[in-house]
PDB file of N, CA and C in Angstrom:
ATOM      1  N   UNK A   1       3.343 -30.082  25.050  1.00  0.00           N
ATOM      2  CA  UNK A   1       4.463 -29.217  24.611  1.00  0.00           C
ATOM      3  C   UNK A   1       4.165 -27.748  24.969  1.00  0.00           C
ATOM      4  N   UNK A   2       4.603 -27.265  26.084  1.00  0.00           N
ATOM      5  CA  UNK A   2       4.197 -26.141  26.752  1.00  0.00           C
ATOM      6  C   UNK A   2       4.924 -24.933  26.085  1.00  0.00           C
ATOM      7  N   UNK A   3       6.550 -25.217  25.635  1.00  0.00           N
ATOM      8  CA  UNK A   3       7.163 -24.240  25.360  1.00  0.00           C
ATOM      9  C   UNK A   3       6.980 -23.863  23.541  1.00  0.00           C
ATOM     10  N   UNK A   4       6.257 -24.685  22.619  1.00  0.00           N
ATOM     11  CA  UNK A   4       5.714 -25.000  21.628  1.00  0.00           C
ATOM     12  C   UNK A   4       4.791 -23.622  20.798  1.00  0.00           C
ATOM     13  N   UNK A   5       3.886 -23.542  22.241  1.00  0.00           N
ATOM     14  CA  UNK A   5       2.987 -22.324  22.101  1.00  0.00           C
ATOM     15  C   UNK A   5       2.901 -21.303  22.064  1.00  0.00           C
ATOM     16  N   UNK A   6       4.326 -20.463  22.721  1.00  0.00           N
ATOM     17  CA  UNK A   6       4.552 -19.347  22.325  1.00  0.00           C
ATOM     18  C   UNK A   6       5.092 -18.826  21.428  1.00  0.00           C
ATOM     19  N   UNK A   7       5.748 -19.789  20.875  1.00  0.00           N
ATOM     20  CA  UNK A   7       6.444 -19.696  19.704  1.00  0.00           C
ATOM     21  C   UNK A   7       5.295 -20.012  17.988  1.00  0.00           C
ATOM     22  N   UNK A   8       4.606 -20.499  18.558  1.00  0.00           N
ATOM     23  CA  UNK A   8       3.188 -20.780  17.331  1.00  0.00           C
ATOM     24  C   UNK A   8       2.536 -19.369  17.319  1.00  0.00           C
ATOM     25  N   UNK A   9       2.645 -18.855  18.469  1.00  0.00           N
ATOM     26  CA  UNK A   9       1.847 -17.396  18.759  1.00  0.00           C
ATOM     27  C   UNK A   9       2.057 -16.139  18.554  1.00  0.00           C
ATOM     28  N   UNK A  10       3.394 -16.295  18.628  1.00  0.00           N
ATOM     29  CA  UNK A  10       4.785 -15.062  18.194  1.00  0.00           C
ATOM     30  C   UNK A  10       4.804 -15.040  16.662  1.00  0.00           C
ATOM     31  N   UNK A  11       5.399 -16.284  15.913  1.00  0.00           N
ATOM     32  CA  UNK A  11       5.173 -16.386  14.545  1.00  0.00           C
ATOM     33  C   UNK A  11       3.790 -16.111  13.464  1.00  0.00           C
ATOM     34  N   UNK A  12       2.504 -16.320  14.640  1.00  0.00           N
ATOM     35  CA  UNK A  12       1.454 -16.053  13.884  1.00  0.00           C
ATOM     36  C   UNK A  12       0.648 -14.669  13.745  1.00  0.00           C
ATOM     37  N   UNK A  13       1.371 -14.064  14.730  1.00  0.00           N
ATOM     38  CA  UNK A  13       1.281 -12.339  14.764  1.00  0.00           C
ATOM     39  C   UNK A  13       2.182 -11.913  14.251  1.00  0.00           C
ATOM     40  N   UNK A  14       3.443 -12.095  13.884  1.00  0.00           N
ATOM     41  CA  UNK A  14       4.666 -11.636  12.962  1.00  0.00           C
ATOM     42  C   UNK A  14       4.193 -11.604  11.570  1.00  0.00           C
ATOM     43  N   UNK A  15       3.364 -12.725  11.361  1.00  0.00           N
ATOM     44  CA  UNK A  15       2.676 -13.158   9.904  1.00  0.00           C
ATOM     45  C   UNK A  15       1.474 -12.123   9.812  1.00  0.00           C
ATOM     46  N   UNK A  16       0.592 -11.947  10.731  1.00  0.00           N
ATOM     47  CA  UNK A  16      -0.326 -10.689  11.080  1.00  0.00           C
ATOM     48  C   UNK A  16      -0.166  -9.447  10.518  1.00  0.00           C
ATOM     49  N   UNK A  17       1.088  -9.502  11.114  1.00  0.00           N
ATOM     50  CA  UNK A  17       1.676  -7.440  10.970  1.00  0.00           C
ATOM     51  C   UNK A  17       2.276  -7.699   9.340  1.00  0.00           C
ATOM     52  N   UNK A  18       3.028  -8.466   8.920  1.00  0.00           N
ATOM     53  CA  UNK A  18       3.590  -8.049   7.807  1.00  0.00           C
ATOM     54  C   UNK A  18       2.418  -7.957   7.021  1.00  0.00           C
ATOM     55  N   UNK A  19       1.181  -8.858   7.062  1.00  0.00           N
ATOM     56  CA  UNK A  19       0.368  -8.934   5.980  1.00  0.00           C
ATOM     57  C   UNK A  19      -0.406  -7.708   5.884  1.00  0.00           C
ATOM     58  N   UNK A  20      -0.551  -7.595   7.548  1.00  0.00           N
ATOM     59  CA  UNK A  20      -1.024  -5.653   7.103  1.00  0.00           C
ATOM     60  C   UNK A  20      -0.149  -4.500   6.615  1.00  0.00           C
ATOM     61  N   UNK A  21       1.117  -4.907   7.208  1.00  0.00           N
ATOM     62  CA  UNK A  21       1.826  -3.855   6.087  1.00  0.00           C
ATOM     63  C   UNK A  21       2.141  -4.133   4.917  1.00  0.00           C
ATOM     64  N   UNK A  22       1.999  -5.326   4.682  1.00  0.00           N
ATOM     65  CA  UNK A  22       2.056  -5.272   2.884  1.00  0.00           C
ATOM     66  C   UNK A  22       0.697  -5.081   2.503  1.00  0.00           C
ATOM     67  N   UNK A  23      -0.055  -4.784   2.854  1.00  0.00           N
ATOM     68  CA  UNK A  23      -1.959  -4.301   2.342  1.00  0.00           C
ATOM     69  C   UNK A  23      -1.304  -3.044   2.733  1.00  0.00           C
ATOM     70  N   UNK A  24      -1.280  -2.648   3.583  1.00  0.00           N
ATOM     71  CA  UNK A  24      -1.155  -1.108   4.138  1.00  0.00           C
ATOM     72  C   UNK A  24      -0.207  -0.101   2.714  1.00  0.00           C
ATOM     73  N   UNK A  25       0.542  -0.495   2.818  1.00  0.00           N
ATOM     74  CA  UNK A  25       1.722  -0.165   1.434  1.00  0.00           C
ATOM     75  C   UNK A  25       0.819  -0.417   0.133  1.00  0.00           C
ATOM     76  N   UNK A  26       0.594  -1.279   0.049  1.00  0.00           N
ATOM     77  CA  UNK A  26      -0.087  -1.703  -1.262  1.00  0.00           C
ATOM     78  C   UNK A  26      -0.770  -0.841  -1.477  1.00  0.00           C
ATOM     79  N   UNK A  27      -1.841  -0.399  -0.630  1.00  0.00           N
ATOM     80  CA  UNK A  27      -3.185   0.493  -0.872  1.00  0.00           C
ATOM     81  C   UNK A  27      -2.509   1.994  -0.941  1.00  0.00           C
ATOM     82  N   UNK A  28      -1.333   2.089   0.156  1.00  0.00           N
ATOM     83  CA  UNK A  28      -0.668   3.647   0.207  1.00  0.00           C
ATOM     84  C   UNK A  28      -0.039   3.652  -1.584  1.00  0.00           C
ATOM     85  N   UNK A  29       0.352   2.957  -1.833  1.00  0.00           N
ATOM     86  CA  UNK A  29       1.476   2.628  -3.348  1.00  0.00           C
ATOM     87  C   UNK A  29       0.005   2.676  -4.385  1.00  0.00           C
ATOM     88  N   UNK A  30      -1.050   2.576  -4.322  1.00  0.00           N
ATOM     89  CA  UNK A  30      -1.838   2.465  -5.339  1.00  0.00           C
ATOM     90  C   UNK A  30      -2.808   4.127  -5.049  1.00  0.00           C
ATOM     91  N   UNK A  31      -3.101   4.732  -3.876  1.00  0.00           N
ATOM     92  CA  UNK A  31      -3.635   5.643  -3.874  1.00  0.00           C
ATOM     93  C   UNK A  31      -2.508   7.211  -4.826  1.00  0.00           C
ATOM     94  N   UNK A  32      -1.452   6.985  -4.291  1.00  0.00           N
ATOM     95  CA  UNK A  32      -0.228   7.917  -4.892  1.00  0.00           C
ATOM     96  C   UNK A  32      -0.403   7.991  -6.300  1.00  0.00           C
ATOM     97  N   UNK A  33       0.282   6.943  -6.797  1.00  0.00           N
ATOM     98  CA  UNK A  33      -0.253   7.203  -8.422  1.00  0.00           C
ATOM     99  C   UNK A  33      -1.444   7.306  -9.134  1.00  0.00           C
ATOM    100  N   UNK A  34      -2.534   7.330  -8.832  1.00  0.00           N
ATOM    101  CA  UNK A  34      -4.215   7.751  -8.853  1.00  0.00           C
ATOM    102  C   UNK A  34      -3.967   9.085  -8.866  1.00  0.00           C
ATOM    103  N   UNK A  35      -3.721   9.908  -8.105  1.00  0.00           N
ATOM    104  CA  UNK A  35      -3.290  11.519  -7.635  1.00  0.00           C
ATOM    105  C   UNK A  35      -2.513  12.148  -8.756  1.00  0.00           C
ATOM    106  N   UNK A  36      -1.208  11.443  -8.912  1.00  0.00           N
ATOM    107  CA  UNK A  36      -0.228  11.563  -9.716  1.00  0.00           C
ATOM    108  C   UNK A  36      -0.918  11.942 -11.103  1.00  0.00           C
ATOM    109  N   UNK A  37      -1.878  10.929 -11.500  1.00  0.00           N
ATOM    110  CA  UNK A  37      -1.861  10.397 -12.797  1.00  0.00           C
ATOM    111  C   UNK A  37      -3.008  11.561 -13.245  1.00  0.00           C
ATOM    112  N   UNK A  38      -3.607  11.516 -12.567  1.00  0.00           N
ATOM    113  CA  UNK A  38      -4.947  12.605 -12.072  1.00  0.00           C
ATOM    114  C   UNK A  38      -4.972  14.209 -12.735  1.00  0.00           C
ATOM    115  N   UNK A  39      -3.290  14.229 -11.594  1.00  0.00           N
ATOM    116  CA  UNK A  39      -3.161  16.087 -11.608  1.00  0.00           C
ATOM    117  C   UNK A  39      -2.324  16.259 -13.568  1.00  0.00           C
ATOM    118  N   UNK A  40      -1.565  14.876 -13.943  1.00  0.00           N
ATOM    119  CA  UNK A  40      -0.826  15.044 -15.044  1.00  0.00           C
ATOM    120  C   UNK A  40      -1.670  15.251 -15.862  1.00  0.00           C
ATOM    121  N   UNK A  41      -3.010  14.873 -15.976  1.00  0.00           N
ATOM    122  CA  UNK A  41      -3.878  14.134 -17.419  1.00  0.00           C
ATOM    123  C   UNK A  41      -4.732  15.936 -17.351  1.00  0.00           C
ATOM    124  N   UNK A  42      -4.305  16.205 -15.754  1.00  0.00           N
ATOM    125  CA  UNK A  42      -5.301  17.969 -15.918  1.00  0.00           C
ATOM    126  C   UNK A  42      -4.344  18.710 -16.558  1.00  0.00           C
ATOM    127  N   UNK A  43      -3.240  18.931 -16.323  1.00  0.00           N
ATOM    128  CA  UNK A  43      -1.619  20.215 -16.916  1.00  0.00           C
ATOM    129  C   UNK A  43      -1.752  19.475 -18.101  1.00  0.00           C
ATOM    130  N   UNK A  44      -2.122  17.976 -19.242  1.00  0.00           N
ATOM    131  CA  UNK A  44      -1.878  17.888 -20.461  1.00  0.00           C
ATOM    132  C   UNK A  44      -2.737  18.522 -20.862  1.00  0.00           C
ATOM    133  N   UNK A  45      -4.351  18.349 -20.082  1.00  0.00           N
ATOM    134  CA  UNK A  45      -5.401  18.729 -20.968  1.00  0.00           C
ATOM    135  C   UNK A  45      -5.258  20.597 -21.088  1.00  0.00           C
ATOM    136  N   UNK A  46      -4.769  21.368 -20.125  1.00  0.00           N
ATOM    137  CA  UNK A  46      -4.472  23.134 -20.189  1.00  0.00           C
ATOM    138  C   UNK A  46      -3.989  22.547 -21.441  1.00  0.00           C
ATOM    139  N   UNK A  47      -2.524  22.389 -21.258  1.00  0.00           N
ATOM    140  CA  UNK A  47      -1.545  22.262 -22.666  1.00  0.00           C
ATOM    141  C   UNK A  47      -2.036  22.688 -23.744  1.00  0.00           C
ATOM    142  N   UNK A  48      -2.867  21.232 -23.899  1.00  0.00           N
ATOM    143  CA  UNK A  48      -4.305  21.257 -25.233  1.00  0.00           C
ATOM    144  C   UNK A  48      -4.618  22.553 -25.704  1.00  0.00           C
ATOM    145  N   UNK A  49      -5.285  22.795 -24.448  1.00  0.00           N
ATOM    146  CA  UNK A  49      -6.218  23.904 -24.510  1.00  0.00           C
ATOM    147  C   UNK A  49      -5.345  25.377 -24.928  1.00  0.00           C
ATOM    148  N   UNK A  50      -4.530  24.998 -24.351  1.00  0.00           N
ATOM    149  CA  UNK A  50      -3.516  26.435 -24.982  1.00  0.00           C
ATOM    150  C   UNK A  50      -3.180  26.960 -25.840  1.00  0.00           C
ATOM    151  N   UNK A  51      -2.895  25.096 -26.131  1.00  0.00           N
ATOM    152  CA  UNK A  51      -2.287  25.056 -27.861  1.00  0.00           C
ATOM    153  C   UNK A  51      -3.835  25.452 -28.765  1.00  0.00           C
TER     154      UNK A  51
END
């Protein structure tokens, strides 16, 4: 089945790329709120300190 194989080959690099962009995203989507959460917990702790 000659014409079989490119099509096994096409689909298994399609499966490739999404899985790195869903890691890729994942890790971008988890570094963001780390930062986020980071700079908030520093402006509560001034607050504190103000108060």
């Amino acid at each position: 089945m000659p014409q079989m194989a490119p099509i096994w080959w096409l689909t298994m690099s399609t499966l490739c790329i999404i899985t790195f962009m869903l890691m890729w995203t994942i890790m971008y989507y988890q570094y963001i709120p780390t930062t986020t959460v980071k700079k908030f917990s520093k402006d509560i702790k001034e607050m504190n300190w103000k108060w």
